[in-house]
Structure formats: structure tokens, C-alpha cells
C-alpha atoms as a PDB file:
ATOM      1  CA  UNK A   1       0.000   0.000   0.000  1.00  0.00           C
ATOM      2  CA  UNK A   2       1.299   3.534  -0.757  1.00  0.00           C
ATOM      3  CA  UNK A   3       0.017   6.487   1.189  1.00  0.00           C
ATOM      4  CA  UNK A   4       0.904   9.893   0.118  1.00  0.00           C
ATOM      5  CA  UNK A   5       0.719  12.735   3.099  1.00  0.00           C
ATOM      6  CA  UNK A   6       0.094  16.341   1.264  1.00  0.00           C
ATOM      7  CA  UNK A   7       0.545  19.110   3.601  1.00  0.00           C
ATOM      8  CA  UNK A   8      -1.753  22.074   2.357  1.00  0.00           C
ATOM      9  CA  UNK A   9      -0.106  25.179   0.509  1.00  0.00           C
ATOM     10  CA  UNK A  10       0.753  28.337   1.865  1.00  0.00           C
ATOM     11  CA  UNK A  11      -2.013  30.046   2.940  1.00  0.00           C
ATOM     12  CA  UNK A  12      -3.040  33.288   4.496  1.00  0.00           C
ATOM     13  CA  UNK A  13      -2.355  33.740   7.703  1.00  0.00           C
ATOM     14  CA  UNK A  14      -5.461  33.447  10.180  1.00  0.00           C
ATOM     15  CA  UNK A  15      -5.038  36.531  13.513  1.00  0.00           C
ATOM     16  CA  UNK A  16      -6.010  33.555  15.942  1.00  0.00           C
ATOM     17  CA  UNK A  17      -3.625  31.057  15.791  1.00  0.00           C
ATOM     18  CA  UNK A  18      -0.946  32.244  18.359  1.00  0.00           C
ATOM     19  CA  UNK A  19      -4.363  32.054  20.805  1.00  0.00           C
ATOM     20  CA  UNK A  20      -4.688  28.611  19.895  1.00  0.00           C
ATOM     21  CA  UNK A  21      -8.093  28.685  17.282  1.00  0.00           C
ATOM     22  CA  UNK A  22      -6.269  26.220  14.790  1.00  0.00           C
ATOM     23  CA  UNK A  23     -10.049  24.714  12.950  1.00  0.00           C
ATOM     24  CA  UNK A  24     -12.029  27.537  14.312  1.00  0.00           C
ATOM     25  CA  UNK A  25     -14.316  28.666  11.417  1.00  0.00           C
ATOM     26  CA  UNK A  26     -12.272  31.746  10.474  1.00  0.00           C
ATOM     27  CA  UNK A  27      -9.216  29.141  10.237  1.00  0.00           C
ATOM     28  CA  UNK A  28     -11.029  26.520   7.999  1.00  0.00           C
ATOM     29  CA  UNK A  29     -11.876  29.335   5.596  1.00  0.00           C
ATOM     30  CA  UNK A  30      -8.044  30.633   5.358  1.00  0.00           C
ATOM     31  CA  UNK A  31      -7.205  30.898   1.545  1.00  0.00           C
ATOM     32  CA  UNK A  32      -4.301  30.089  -0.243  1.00  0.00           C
ATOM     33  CA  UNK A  33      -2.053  32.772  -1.255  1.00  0.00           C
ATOM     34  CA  UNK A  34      -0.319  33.169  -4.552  1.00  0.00           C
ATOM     35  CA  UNK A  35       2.602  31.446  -3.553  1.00  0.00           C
ATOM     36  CA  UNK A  36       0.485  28.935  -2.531  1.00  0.00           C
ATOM     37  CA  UNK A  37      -1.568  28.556  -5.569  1.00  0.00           C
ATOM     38  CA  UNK A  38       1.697  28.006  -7.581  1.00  0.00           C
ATOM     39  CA  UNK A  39       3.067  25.546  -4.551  1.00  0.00           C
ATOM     40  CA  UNK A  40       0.041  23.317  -4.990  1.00  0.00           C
ATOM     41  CA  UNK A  41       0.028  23.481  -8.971  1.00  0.00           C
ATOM     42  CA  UNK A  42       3.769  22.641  -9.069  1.00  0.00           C
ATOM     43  CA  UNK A  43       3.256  19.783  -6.699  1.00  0.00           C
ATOM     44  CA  UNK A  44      -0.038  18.521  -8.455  1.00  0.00           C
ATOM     45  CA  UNK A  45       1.863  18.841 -11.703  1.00  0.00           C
ATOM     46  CA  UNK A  46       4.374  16.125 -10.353  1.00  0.00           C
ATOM     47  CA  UNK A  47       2.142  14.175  -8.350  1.00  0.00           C
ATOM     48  CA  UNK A  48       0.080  13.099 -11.287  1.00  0.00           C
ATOM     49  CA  UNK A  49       2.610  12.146 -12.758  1.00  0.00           C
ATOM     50  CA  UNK A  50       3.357   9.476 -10.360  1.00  0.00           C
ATOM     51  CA  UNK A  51      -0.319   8.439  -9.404  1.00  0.00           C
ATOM     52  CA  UNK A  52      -2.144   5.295 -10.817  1.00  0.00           C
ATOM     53  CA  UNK A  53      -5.591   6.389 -11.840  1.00  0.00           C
ATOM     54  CA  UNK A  54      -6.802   4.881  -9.307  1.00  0.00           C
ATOM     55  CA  UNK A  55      -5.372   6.296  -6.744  1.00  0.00           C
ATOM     56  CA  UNK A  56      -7.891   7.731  -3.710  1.00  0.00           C
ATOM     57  CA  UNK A  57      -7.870  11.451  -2.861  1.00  0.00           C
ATOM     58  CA  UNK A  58      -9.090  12.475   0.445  1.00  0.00           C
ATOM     59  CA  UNK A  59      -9.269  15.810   1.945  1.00  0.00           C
ATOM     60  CA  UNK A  60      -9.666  18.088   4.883  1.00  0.00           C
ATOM     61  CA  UNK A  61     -12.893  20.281   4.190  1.00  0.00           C
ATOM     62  CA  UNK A  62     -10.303  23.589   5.071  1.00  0.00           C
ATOM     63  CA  UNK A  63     -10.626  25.939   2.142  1.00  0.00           C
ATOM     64  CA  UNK A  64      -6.825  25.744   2.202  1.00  0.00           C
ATOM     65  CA  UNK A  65      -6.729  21.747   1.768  1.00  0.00           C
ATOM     66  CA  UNK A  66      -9.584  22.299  -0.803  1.00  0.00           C
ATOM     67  CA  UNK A  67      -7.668  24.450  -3.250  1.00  0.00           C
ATOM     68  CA  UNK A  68      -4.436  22.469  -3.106  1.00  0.00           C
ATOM     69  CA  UNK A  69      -6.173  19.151  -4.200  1.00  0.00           C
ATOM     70  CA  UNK A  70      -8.329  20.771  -6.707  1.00  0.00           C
ATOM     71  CA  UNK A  71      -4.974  21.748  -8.401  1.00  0.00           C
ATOM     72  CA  UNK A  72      -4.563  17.849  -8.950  1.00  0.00           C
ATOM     73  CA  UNK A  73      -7.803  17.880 -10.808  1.00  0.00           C
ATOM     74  CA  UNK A  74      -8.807  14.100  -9.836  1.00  0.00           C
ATOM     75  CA  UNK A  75     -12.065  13.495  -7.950  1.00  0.00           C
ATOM     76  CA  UNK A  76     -11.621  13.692  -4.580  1.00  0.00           C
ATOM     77  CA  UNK A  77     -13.515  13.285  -0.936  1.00  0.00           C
ATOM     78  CA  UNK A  78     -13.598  15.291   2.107  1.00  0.00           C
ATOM     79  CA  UNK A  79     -13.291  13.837   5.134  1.00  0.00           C
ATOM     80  CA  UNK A  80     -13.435  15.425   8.906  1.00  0.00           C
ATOM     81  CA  UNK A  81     -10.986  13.132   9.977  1.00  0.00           C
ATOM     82  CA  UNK A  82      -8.122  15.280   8.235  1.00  0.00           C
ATOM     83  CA  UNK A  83      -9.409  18.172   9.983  1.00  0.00           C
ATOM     84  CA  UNK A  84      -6.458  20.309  12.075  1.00  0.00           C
ATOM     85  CA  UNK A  85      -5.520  18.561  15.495  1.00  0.00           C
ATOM     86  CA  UNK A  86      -6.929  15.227  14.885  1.00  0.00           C
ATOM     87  CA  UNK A  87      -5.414  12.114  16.255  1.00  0.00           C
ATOM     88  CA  UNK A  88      -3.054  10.549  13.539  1.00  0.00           C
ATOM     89  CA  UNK A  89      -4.242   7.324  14.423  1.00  0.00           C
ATOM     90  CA  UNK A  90      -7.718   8.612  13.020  1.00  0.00           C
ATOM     91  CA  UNK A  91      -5.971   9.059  10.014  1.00  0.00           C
ATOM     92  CA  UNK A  92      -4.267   5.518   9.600  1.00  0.00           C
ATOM     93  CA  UNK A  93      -7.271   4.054   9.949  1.00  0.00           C
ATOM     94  CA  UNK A  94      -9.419   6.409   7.418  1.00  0.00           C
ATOM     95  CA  UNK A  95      -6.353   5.569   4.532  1.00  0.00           C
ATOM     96  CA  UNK A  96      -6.729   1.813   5.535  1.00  0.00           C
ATOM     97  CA  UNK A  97      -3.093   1.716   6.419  1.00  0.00           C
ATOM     98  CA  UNK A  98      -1.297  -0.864   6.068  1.00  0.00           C
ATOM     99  CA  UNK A  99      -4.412  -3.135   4.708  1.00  0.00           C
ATOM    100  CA  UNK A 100      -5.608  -0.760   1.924  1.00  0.00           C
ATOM    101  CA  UNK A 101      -5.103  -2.182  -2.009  1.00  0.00           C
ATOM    102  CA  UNK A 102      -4.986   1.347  -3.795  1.00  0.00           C
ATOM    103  CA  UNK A 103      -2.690   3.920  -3.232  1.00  0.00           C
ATOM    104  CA  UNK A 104      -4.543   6.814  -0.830  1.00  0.00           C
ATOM    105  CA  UNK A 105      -3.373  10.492  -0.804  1.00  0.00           C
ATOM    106  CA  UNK A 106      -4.230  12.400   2.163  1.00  0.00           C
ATOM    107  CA  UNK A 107      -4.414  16.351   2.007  1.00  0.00           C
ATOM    108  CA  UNK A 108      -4.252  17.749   5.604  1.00  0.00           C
ATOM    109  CA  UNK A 109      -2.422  20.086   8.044  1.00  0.00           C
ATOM    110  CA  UNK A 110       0.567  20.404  10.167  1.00  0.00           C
ATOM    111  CA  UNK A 111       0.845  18.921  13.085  1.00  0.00           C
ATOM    112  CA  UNK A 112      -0.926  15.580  12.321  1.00  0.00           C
ATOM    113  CA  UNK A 113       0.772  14.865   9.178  1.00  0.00           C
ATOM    114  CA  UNK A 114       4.290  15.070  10.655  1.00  0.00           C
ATOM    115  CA  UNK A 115       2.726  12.635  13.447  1.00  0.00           C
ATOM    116  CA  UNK A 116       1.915  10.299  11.266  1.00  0.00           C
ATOM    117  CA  UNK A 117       5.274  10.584   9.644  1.00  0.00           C
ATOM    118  CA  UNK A 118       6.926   9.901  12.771  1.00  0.00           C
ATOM    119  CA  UNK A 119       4.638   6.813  14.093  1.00  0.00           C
ATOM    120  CA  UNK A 120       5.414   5.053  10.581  1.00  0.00           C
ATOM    121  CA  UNK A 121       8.862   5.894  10.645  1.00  0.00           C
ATOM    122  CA  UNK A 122       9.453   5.217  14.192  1.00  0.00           C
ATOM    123  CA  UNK A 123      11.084   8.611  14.958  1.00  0.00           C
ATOM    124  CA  UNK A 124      11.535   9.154  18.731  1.00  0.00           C
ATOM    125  CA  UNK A 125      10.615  12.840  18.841  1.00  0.00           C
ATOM    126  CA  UNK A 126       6.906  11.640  17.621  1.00  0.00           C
ATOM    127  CA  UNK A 127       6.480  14.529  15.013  1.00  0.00           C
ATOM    128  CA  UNK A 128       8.167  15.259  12.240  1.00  0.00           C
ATOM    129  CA  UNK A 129       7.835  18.847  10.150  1.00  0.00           C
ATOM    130  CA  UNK A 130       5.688  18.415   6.757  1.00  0.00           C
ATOM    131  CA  UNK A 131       6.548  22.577   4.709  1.00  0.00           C
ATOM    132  CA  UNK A 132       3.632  23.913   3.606  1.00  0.00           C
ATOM    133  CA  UNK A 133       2.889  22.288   0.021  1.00  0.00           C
ATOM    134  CA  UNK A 134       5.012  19.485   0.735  1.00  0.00           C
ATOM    135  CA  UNK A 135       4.394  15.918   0.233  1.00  0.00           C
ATOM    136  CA  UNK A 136       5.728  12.213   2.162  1.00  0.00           C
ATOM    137  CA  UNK A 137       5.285   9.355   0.205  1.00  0.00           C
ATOM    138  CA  UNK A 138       5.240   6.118   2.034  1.00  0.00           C
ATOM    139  CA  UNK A 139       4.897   2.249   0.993  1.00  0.00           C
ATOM    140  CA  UNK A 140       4.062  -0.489   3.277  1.00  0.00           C
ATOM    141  CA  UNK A 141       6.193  -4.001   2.254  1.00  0.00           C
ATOM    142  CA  UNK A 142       6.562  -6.765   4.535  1.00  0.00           C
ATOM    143  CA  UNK A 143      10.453  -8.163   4.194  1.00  0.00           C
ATOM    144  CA  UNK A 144      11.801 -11.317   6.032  1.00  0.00           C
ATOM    145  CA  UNK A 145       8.468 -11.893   7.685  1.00  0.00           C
ATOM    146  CA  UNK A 146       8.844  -7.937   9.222  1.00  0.00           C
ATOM    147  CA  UNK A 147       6.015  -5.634   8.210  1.00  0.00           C
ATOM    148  CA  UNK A 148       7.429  -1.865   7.727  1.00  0.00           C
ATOM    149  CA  UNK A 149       6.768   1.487   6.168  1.00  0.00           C
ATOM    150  CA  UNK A 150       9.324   2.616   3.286  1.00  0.00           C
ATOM    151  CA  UNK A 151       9.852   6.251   2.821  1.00  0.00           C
ATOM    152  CA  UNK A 152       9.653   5.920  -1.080  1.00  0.00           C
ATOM    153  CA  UNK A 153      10.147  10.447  -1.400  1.00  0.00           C
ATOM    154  CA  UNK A 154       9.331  13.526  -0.096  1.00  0.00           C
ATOM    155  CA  UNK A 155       8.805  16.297  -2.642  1.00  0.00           C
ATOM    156  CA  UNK A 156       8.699  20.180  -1.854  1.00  0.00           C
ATOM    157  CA  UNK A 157       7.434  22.460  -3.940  1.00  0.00           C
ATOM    158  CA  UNK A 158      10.201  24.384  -3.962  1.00  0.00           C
ATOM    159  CA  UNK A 159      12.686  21.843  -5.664  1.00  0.00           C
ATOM    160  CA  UNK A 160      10.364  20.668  -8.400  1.00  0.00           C
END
């Protein structure tokens, strides 16, 4: 199974979020910004490239998440469980990981992406920073009877 992890584009920034609003309705309604529009276009660019048509596209319903998956132009759903702050476990388990046949790309937010990075990857620190716009690709395989997830890339919009 292969499960992409797209961390939303730049967007603008929302006056709450030092206070600690992060998915408060002003947040979920944040916008990307030009930069951002051209992040998730470069990245959507590249990522079909590399995606099998059949490939499942879930989103968080934030504006932000909205606009960087529409640049990919494939059909996608939205899905409360990629909402900001959501347990990443929430988010295993809505991709089907590691059971699911097709690949699944996830388009979410910052922190929960990064924990889900780490939990696959096993990294002590138990987060791991996703840039804006940025994507992890990861692959489950089982080798010599081991199950394990496979960091196949990470892409930034930046380098592409």
C-alpha cells in the first residue's frame, strides 16, 4: 500500500492562531495565497505524474486543503478526519493503512501529518515537520516476515 501525506499550501495567515483557534471557522476558511496557488500546482503537476488512476484522494474540508487538491484535478472526498488537530491514528485508519489495495493520498495540516510521519517511521521525537505544500510518500512491504513502512520520497514544492 502507498500512502501519500500532502501538507496544504501556503495560505493566508489566520489573527487567531498564536491564541490557539487552529479549525475555528475563520481558520477553515483561510485561503491560499499566490505562492500557494503556484506551490500546490507545481506539486499537483508532479504528483500526477506518479499516481495510478486509481489512486484515492481524500481531503480536509479547510478551504486551504480544498484548493491544493483541486490543483490535482482528480475526484476527490472530504473527510473530517483530516481536519487540524486530529489524532493521527484517526488518520491511519481512514487511509486503511497498512491493509488498503490502492494507493490513498491524504491532504491535511501540520501537526498531524508530521505525526503520522513519525509513528510510521518510528522517529523518537513523535512529530516530524511536513513545509507547507510538501508531500511524504510512504509504501508499506513486509520483508523477512517484518512488516514496515518505506519512505519511497518527499517532494517540496520548492525543488520541483
Amino acid at each position: 500500500m502507498d500512502l501519500i501525506l500532502w501538507r496544504h499550501a501556503e495560505a493566508h495567515d489566520h489573527p487567531d492562531l498564536m491564541s490557539g483557534r487552529a479549525g475555528d471557522e475563520q481558520d477553515l476558511r483561510r485561503r491560499l495565497t499566490t505562492k500557494g496557488e503556484k506551490q500546490a500546482a507545481r506539486m499537483a503537476a508532479w504528483l500526477d505524474r506518479q499516481l495510478p488512476d486509481g489512486a484515492r484522494i481524500l481531503c480536509s474540508p479547510a478551504v486551504r486543503c480544498e484548493q491544493t487538491a483541486m490543483a490535482l484535478g482528480r475526484k476527490l472526498r472530504f473527510r473530517d478526519e483530516l481536519l487540524p488537530e486530529r489524532d493521527p491514528q484517526s488518520l491511519l485508519d481512514l487511509a486503511q493503512w497498512p491493509q488498503g489495495r490502492s494507493p490513498v493520498v491524504l491532504v491535511g495540516h501540520q501537526p498531524t501529518l508530521g505525526q503520522v510521519v513519525a509513528r510510521l517511521l518510528g522517529l523518537e521525537q513523535g512529530v516530524c515537520s511536513v513545509r507547507k505544500g510538501a508531500l511524504w510518500w510512504l509504501r508499506y512491504r513486509e520483508r523477512e516476515g517484518r512488516s514496515e513502512a518505506v519512505l519511497v520520497t518527499v517532494q517540496s514544492p520548492e525543488l520541483l
